[in-house]
Protein backbone atom coordinates (compact mmCIF):
# COMPACT_ATOMS: atom_id res chain seq x y z
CA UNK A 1 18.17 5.25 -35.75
CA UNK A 2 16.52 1.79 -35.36
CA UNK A 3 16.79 -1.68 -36.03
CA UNK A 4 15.42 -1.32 -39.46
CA UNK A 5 18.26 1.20 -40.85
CA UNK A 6 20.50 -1.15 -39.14
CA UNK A 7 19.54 -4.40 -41.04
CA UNK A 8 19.57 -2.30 -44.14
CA UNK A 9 23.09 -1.41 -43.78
CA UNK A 10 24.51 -4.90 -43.03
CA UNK A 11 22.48 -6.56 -45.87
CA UNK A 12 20.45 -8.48 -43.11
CA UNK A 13 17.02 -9.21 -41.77
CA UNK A 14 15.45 -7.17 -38.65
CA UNK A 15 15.20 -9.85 -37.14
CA UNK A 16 18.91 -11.25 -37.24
CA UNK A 17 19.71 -7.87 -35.93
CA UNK A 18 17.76 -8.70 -32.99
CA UNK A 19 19.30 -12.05 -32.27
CA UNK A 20 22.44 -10.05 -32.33
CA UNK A 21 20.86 -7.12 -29.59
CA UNK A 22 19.04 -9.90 -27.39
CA UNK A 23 21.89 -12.95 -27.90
CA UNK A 24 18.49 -15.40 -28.24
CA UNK A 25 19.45 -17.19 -30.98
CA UNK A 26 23.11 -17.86 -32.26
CA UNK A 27 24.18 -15.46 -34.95
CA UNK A 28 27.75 -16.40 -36.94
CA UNK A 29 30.72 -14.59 -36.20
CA UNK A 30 30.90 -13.17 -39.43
CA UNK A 31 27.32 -12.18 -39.58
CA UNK A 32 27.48 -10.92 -36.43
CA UNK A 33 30.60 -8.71 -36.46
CA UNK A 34 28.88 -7.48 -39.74
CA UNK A 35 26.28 -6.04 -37.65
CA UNK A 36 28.05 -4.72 -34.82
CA UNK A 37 30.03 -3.05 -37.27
CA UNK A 38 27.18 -0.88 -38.55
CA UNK A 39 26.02 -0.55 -34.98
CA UNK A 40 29.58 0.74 -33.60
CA UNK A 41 29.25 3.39 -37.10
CA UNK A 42 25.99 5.08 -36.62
CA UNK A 43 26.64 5.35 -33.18
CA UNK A 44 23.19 3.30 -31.93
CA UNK A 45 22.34 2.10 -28.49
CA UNK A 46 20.08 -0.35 -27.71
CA UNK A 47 17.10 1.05 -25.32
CA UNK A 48 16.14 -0.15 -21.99
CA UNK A 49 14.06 -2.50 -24.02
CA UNK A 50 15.89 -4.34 -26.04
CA UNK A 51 19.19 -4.83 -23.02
CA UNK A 52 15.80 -6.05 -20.56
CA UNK A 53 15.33 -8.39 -23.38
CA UNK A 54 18.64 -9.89 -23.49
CA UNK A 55 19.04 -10.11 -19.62
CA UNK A 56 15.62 -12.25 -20.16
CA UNK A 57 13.70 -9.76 -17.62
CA UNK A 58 11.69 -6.55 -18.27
CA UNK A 59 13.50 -4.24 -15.60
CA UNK A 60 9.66 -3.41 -14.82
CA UNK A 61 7.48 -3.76 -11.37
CA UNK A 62 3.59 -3.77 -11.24
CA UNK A 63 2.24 -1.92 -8.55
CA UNK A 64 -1.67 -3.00 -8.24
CA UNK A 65 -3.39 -0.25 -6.54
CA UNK A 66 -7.14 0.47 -6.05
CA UNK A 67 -9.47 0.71 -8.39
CA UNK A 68 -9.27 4.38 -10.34
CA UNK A 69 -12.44 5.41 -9.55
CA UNK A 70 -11.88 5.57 -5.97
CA UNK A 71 -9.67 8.75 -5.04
CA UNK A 72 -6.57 7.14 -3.07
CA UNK A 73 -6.40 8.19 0.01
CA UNK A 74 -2.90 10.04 1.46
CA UNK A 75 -1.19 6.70 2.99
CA UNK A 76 -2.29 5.13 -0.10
CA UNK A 77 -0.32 7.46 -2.28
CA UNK A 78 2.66 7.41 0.32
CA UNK A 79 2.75 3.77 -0.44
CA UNK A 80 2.81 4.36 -4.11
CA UNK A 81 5.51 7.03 -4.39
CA UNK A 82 7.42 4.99 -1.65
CA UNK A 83 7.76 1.64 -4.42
CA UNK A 84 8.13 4.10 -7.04
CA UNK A 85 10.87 5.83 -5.37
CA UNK A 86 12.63 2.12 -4.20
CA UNK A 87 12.52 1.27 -7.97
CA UNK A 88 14.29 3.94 -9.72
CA UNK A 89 16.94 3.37 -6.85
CA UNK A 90 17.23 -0.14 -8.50
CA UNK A 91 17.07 1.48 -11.78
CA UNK A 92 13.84 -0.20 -12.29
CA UNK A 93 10.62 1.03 -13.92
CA UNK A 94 7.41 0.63 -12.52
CA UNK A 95 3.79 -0.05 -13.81
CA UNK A 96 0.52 1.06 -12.20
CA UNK A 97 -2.64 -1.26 -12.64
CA UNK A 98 -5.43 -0.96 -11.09
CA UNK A 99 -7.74 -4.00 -10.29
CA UNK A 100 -11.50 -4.34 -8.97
CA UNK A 101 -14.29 -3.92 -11.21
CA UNK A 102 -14.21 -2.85 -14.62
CA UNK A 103 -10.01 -3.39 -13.81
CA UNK A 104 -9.99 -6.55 -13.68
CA UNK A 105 -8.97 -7.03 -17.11
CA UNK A 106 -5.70 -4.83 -16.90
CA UNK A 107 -5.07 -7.10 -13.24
CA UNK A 108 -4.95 -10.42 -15.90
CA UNK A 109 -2.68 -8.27 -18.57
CA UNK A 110 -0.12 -7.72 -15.56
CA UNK A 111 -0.20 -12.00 -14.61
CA UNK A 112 -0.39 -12.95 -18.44
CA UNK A 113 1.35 -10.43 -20.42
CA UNK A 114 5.03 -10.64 -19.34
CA UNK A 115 5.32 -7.08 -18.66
CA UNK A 116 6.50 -7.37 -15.51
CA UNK A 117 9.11 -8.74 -13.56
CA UNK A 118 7.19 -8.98 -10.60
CA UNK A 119 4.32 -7.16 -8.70
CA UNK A 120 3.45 -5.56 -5.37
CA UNK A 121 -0.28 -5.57 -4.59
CA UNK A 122 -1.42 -3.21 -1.82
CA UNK A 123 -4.99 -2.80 -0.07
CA UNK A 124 -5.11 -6.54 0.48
CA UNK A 125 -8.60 -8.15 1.82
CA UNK A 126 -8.76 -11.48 3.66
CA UNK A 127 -9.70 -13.33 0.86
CA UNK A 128 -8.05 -11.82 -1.79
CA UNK A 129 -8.53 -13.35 -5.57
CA UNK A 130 -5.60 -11.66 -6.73
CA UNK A 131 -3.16 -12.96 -4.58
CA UNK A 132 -4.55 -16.47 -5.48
CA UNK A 133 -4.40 -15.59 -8.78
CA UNK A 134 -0.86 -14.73 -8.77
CA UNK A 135 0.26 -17.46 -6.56
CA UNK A 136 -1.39 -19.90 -9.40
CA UNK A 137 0.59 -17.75 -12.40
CA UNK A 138 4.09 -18.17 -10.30
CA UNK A 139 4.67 -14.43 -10.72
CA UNK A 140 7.21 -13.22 -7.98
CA UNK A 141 4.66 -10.41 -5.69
CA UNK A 142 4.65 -8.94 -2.54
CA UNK A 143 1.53 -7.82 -0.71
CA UNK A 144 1.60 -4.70 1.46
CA UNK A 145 -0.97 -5.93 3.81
CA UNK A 146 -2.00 -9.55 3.98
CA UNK A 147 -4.44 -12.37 3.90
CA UNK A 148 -6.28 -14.35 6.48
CA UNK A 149 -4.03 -16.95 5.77
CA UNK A 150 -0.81 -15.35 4.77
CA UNK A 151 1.98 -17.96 5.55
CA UNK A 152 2.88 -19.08 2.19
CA UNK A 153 3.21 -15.65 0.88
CA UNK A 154 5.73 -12.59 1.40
CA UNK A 155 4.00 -9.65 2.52
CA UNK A 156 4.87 -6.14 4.23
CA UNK A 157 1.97 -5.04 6.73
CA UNK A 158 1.03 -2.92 10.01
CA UNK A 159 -0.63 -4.84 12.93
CA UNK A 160 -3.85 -2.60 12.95
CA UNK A 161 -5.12 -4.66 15.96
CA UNK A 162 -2.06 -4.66 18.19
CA UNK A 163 -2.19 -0.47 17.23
CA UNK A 164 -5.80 0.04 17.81
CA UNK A 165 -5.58 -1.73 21.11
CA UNK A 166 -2.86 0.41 22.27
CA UNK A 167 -4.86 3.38 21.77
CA UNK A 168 -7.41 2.43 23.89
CA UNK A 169 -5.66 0.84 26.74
CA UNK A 170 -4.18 4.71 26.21
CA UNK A 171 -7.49 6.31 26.69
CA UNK A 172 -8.42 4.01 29.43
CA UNK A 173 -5.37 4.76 31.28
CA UNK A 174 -6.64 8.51 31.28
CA UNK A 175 -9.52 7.36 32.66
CA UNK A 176 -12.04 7.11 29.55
CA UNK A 177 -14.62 4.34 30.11
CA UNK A 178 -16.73 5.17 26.66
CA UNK A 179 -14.95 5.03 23.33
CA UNK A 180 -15.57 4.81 19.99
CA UNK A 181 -13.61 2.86 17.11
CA UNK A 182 -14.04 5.03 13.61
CA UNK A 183 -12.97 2.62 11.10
CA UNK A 184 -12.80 2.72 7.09
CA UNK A 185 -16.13 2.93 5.02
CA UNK A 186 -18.66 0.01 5.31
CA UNK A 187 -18.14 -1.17 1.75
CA UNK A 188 -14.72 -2.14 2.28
CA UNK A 189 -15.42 -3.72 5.85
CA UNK A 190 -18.26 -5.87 3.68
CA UNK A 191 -15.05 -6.83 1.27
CA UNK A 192 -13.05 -7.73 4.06
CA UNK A 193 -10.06 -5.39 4.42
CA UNK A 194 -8.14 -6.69 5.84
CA UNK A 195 -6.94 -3.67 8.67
CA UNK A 196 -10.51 -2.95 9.25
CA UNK A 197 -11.11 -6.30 10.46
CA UNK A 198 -7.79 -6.63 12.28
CA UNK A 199 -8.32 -3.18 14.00
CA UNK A 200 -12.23 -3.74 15.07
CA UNK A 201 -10.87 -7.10 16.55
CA UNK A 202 -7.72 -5.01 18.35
CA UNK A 203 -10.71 -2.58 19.68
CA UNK A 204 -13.17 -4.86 20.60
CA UNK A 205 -10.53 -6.99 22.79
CA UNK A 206 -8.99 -3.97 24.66
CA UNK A 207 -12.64 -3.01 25.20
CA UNK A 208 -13.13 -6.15 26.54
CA UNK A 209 -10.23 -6.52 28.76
CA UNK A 210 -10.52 -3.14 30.46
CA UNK A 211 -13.99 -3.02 30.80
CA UNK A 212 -15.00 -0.51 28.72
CA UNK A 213 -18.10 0.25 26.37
CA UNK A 214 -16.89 0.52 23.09
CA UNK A 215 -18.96 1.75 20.13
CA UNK A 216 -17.38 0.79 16.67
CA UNK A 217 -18.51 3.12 13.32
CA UNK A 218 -17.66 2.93 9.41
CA UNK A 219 -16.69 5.57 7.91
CA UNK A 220 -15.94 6.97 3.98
CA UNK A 221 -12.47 8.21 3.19
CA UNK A 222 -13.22 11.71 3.09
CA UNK A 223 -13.68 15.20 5.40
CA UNK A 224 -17.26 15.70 4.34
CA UNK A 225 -17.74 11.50 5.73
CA UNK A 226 -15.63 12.34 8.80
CA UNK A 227 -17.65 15.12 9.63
CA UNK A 228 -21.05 13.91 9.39
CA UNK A 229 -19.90 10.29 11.40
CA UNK A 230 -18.50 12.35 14.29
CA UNK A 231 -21.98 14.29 13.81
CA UNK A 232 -23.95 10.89 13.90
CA UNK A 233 -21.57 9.49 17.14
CA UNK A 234 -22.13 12.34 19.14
CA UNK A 235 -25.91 12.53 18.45
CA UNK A 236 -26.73 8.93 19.00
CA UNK A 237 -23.91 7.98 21.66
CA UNK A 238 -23.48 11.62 23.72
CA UNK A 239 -21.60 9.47 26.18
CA UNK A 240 -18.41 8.94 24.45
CA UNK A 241 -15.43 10.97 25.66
CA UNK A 242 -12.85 9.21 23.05
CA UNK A 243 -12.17 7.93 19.42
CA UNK A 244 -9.28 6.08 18.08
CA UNK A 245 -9.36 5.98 14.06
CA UNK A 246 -7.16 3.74 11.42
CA UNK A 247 -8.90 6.70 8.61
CA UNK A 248 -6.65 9.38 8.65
CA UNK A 249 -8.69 10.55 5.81
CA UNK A 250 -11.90 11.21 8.08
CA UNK A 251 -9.21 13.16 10.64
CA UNK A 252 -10.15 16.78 9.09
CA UNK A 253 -13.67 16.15 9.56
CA UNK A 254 -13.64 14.76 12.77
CA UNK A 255 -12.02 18.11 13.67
CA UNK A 256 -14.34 19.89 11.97
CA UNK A 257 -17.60 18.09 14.14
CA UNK A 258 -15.77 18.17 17.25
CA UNK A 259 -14.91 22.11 16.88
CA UNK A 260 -18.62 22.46 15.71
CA UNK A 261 -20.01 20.65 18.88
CA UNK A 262 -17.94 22.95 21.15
CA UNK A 263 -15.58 20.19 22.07
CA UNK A 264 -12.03 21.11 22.99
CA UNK A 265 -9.48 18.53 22.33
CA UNK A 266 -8.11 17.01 24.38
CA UNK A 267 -10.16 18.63 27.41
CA UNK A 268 -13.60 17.31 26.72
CA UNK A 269 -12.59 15.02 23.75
CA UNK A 270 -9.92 13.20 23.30
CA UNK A 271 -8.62 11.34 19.48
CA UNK A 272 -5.90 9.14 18.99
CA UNK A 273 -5.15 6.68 16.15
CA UNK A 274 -2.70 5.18 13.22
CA UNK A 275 -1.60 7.50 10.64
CA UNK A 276 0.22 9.12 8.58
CA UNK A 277 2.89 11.11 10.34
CA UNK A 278 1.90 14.31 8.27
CA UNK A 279 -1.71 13.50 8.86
CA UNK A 280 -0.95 13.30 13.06
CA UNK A 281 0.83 16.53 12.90
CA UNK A 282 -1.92 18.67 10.74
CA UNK A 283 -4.75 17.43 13.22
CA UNK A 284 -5.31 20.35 15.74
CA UNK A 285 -3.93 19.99 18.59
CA UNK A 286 -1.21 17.04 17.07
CA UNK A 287 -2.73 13.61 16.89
CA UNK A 288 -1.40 11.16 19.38
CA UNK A 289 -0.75 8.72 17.04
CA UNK A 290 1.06 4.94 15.84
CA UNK A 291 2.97 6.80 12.78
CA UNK A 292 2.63 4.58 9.66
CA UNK A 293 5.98 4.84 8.02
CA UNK A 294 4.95 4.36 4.52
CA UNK A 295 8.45 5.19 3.12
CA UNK A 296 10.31 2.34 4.67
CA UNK A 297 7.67 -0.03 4.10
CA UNK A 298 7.62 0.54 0.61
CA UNK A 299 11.24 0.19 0.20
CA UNK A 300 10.90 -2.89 2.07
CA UNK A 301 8.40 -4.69 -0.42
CA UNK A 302 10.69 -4.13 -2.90
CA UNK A 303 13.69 -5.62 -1.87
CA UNK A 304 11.71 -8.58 -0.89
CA UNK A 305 10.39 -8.16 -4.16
CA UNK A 306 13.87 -8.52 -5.87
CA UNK A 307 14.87 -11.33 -3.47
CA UNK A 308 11.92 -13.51 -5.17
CA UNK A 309 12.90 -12.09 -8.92
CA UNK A 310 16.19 -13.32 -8.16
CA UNK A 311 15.31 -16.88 -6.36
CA UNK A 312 11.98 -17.54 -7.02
CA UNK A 313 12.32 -20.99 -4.98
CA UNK A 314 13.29 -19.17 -1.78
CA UNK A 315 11.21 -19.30 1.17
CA UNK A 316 8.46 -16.18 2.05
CA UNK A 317 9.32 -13.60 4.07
CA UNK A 318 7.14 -10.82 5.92
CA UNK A 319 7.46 -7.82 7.78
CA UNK A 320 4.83 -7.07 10.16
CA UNK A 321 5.23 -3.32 11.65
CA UNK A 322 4.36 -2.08 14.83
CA UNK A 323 5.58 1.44 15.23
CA UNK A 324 4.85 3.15 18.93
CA UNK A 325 2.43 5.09 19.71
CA UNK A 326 3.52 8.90 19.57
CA UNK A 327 2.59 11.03 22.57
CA UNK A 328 1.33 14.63 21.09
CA UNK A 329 -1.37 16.50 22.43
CA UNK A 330 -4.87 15.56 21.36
CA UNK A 331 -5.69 12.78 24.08
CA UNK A 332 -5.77 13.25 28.17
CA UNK A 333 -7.62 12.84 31.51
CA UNK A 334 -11.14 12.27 30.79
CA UNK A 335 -13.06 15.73 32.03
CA UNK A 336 -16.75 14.97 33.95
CA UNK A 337 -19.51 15.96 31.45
């Protein structure tokens, strides 16, 4: 049954019928309890659609991810499932778009098109067009991570830096004096991602401030990548005794190089990082590790999602996370070489 039947039945137009459904335009009484007679008779009810409509909202969220070329990586797709989850709690729908690229295009249909109630944006850089872009368009968003200049903005993030200097005063508590920061791939360092930057600078000042020699490598997203950087470390810097890593995507193949080199963790190597909590525990012996917890955050940029939806004049709020460090088994005392 749809709207057409509908305005058949009632000797109407489809489009009076909708006036009736969305309550846009006024409709007489007699018109109108014409209608809703035929509607109450053949039993209809109006879709999602059509009662967003007359509430004036869509009952829809964008989520901008990553481009879709790029395979997401696990804490990525933790943080999709975790605002897909928060939405259908809300009764909410949610729309994936990716931007970057050849993307860009569905990134402006999300701003321009009215599909959405509001958007959360995730992998944010320190310039980052598309927060601009919907700051200009007064769409209600959310960033999981955030800018270099994030004050005017509500946002949901980790503090890579505060994290990644942790780890190493860790290691240099256990008397490691050579470390090494493996960090995300060297394209998105060049784009300015915004926890690659914030961890280097977390590394590089612990370094500093215990005296340390630090060493600080890019990395892709991948096993194969994590393999063949631990390969390249070892080879070129034989010295280090200790990485800390924000790619838990690398972890695998860091395993895989270490095992290959004949390096026990944590008795001649030891690895510690920010992660996933799944990724910490599959690493062999369990990562010691600042647990991301994707779930909560992703809950989290959706109710402050909602907040703006419902008072768009309200004042930004953030969320800045900085979980502990979780003792497991794959740092300790540094061993003489």
């Amino acid at each position: 049954m749809n709207i057409g039947e509908i305005a058949r039945r009632a000797g109407v137009s489809r489009s009076t019928v909708s006036y009736v459904l969305s309550g846009k335009r006024a409709v007489s009484e007699t018109t109108r309890l014409r209608i809703q007679t035929v509607i109450d008779e053949l039993g209809y009810r109006p879709n999602a659609s059509a009662r967003a409509l007359k509430e004036g909202r869509t009952r829809t969220l964008g989520l901008v991810i990553p481009p879709a070329s790029q395979r997401l990586t696990d804490m990525q797709l933790g943080f999709v499932a975790s605002v897909v989850e928060a939405a259908a709690r809300h009764d909410l729908d949610v729309l994936l778009s990716p931007s970057g690229g050849d993307h860009d295009r569905s990134f402006e249909r999300i701003v321009t098109g009215r599909r959405v109630d509001g958007v959360v944006v995730m992998e944010i850089r320190l310039t980052d067009d598309r927060v601009s872009r919907l700051a200009a368009a007064g769409l209600p968003f959310v960033t999981i991570g955030r800018t270099a200049e994030p004050h005017g903005t509500s946002w949901i993030d980790i503090d890579y830096a505060a994290l990644i200097s942790r780890c190493v005063h860790h290691l240099a508590d256990l008397g490691h004096r050579q470390v090494a920061l493996v960090n995300r791939s060297a394209e998105l360092v060049a784009a300015g991602y915004g926890p690659s930057h914030r961890a280097l600078a977390g590394f590089r000042a612990a370094v500093a401030e215990r005296g340390l020699t630090g060493v600080d490598v890019c990395c892709g997203d991948d096993t194969a990548s994590g393999e063949a950087c631990l390969e390249r470390l070892l080879s070129t810097h034989p010295e280090v005794t200790a990485v800390a890593t924000i790619n838990e995507a690398a972890l695998p193949g860091i395993q895989r190089a270490l095992s290959g080199a004949g390096l026990s963790v944590p008795g001649d190597f030891s690895v510690t990082g920010v992660a996933a909590q799944h990724w910490a525990e599959d690493f062999h012996p369990p990562l010691t590790a600042a647990d991301v917890p994707t779930r909560q955050m992703g809950a989290e940029a959706v109710a402050l999602l909602l907040e703006l939806i419902a008072a768009p004049a309200a004042a930004p709020r953030h969320r800045l996370y900085t979980p502990p460090i979780s003792l497991r088994a794959s740092t300790g005392p540094v061993r003489p070489r």
